[in-house]
C-alpha atoms as a PDB file:
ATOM      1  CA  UNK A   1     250.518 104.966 157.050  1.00  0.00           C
ATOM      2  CA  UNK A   2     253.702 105.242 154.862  1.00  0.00           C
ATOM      3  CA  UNK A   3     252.756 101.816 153.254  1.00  0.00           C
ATOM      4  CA  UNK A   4     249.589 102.417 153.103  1.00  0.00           C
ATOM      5  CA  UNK A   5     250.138 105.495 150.892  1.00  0.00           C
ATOM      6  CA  UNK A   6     252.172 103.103 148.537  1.00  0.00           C
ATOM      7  CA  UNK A   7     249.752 100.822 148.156  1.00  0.00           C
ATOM      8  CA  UNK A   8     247.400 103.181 146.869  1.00  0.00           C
ATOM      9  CA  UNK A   9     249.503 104.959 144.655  1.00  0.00           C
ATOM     10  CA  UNK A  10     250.707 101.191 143.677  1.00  0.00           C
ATOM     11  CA  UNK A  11     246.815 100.543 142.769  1.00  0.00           C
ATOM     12  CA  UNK A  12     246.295 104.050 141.364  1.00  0.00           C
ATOM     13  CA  UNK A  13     249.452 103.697 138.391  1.00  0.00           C
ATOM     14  CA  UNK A  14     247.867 100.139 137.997  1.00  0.00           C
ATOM     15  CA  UNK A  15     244.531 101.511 137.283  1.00  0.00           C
ATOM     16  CA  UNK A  16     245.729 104.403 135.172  1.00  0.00           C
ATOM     17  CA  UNK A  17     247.874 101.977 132.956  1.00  0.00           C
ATOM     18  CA  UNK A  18     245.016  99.576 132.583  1.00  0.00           C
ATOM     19  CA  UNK A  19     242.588 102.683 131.416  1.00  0.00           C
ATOM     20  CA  UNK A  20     245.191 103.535 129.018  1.00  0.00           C
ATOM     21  CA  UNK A  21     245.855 100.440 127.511  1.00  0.00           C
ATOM     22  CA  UNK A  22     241.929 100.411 127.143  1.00  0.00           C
ATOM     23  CA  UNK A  23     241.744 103.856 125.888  1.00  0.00           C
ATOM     24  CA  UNK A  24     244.668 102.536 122.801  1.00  0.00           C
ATOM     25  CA  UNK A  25     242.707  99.347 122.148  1.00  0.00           C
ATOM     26  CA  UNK A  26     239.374 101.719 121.788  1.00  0.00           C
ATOM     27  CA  UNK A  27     241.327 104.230 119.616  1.00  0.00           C
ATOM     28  CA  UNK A  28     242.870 101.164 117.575  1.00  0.00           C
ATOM     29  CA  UNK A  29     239.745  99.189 116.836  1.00  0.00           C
ATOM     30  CA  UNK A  30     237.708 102.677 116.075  1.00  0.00           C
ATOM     31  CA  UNK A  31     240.237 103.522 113.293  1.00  0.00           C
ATOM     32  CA  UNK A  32     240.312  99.913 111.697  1.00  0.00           C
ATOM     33  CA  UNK A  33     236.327  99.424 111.745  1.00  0.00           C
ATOM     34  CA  UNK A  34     236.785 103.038 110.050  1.00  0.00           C
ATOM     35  CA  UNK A  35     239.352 101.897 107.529  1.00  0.00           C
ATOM     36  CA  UNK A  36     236.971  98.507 106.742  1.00  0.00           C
ATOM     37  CA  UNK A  37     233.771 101.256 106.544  1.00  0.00           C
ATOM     38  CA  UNK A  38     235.962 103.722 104.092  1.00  0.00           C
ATOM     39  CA  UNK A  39     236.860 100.593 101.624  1.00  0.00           C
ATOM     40  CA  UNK A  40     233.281  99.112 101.444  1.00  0.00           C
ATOM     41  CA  UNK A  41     232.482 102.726 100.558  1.00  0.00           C
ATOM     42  CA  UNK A  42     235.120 103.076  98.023  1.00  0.00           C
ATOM     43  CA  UNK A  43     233.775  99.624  96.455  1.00  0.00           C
ATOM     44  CA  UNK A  44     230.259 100.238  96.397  1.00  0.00           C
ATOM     45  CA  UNK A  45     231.171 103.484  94.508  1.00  0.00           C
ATOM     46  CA  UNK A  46     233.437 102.265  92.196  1.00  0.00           C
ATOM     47  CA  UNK A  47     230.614  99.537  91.772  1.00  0.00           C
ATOM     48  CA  UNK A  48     228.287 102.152  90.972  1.00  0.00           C
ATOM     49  CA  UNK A  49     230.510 104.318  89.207  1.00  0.00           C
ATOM     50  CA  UNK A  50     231.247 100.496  86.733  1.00  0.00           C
ATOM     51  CA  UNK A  51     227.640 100.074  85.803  1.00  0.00           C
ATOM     52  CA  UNK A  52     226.906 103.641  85.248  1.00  0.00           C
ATOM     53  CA  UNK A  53     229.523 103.700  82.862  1.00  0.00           C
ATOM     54  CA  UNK A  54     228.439 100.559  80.951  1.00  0.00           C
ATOM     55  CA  UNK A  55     224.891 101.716  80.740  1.00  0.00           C
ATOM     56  CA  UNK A  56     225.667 104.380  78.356  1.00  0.00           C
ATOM     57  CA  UNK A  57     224.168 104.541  75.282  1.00  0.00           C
ATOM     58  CA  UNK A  58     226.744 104.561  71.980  1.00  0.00           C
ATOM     59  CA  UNK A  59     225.718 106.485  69.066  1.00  0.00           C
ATOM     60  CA  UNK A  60     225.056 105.473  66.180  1.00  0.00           C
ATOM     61  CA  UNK A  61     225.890 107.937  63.881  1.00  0.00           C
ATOM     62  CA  UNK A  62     229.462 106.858  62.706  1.00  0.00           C
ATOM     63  CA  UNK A  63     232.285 109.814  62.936  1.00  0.00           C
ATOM     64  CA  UNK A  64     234.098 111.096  60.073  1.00  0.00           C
ATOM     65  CA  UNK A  65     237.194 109.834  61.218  1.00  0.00           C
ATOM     66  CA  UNK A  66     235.931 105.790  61.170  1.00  0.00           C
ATOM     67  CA  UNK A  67     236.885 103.887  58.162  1.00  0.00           C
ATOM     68  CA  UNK A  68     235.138 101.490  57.246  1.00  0.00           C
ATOM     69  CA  UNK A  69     236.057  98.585  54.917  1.00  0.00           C
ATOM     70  CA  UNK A  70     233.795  96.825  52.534  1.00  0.00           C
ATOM     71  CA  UNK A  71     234.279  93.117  53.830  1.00  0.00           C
ATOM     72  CA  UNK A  72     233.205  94.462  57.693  1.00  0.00           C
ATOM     73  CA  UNK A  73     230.682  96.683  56.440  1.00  0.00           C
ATOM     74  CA  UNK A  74     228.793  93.680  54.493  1.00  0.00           C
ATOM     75  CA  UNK A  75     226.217  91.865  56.981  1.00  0.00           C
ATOM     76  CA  UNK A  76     226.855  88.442  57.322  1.00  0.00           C
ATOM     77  CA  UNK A  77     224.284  85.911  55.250  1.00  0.00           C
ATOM     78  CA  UNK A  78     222.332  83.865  57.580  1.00  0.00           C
ATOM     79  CA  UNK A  79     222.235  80.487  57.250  1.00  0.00           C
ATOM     80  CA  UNK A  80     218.591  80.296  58.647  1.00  0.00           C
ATOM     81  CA  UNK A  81     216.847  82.042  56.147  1.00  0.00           C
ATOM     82  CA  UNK A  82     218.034  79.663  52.911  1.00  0.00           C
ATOM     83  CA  UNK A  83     215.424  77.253  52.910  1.00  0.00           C
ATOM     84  CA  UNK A  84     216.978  73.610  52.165  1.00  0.00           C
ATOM     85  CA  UNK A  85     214.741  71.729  49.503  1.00  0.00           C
ATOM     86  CA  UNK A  86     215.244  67.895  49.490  1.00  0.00           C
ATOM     87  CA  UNK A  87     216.012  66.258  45.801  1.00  0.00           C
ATOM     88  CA  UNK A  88     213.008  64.395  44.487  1.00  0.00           C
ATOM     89  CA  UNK A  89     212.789  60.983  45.176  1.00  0.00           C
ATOM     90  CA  UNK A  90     214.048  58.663  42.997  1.00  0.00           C
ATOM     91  CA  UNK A  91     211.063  57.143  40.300  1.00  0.00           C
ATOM     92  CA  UNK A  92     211.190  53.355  39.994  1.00  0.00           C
ATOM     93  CA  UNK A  93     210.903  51.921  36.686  1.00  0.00           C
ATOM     94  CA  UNK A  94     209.480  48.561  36.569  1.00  0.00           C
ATOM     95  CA  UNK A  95     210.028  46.116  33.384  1.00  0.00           C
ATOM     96  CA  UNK A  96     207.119  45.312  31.186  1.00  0.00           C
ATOM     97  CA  UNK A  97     206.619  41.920  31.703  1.00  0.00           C
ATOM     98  CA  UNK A  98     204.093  39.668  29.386  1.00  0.00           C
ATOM     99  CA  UNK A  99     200.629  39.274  29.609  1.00  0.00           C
ATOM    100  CA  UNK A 100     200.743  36.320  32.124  1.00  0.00           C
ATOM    101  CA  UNK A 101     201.279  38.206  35.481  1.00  0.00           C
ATOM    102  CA  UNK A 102     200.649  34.977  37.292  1.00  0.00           C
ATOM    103  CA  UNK A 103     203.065  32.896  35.632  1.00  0.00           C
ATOM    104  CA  UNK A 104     205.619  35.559  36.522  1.00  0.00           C
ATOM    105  CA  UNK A 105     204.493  35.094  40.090  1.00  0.00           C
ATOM    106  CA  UNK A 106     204.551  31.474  40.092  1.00  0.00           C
ATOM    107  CA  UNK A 107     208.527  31.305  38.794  1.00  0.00           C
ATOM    108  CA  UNK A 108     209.690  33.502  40.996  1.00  0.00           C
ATOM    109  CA  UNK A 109     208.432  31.518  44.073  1.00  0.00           C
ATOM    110  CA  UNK A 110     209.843  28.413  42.431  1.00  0.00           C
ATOM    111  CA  UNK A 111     213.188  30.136  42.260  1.00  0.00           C
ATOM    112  CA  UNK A 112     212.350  31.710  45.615  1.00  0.00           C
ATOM    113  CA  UNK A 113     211.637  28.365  47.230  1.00  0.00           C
ATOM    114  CA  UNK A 114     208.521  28.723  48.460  1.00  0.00           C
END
């Protein structure tokens, strides 16, 4: 009976050190899915906390205590609204040649040689 009691409490410390090496590993795993939870938080409302902050209207009144200089205050000329007019073609001048148009035509497809 002696051995048998040793045994069981054998089995017993066993089982207890099994359930608390469980009972860690639950505690463990519990606190890092709660760290992952708490930074997916933290980024979703620094996310929203971003966009917020970029929505914002500016005013446009300008305070007294701008300055302003005269070059940045100038709006820049736009090169789209100069309209670009072509020079006039070039007139050709023809010489006055005599009365005989087809002896003209004739010489020059003798010196042509046709």
């Amino acid at each position: 009976m002696r051995g048998f009691k040793l045994v069981a409490i054998a089995i017993a410390a066993l089982i207890a050190l099994i359930l608390g090496i469980e009972a860690v590993g639950f505690i463990f795993h519990l606190v890092a899915y709660l760290a992952v939870a708490a930074l997916v938080a933290g980024g979703v409302y620094v996310a929203f906390k971003l966009g917020r902050a970029s929505n914002r209207q500016v005013s446009k009144k300008t305070k007294d205590s701008e300055v302003q200089d005269s070059y940045t205050a100038r709006p820049l000329p736009r090169a789209d609204v100069q309209q670009y007019t072509p020079p006039a073609p070039p007139t050709v001048t023809r010489p006055v040649t005599g009365p005989n148009i087809d002896d003209e035509l004739a010489k020059l497809k003798r010196e042509m040689g046709s």
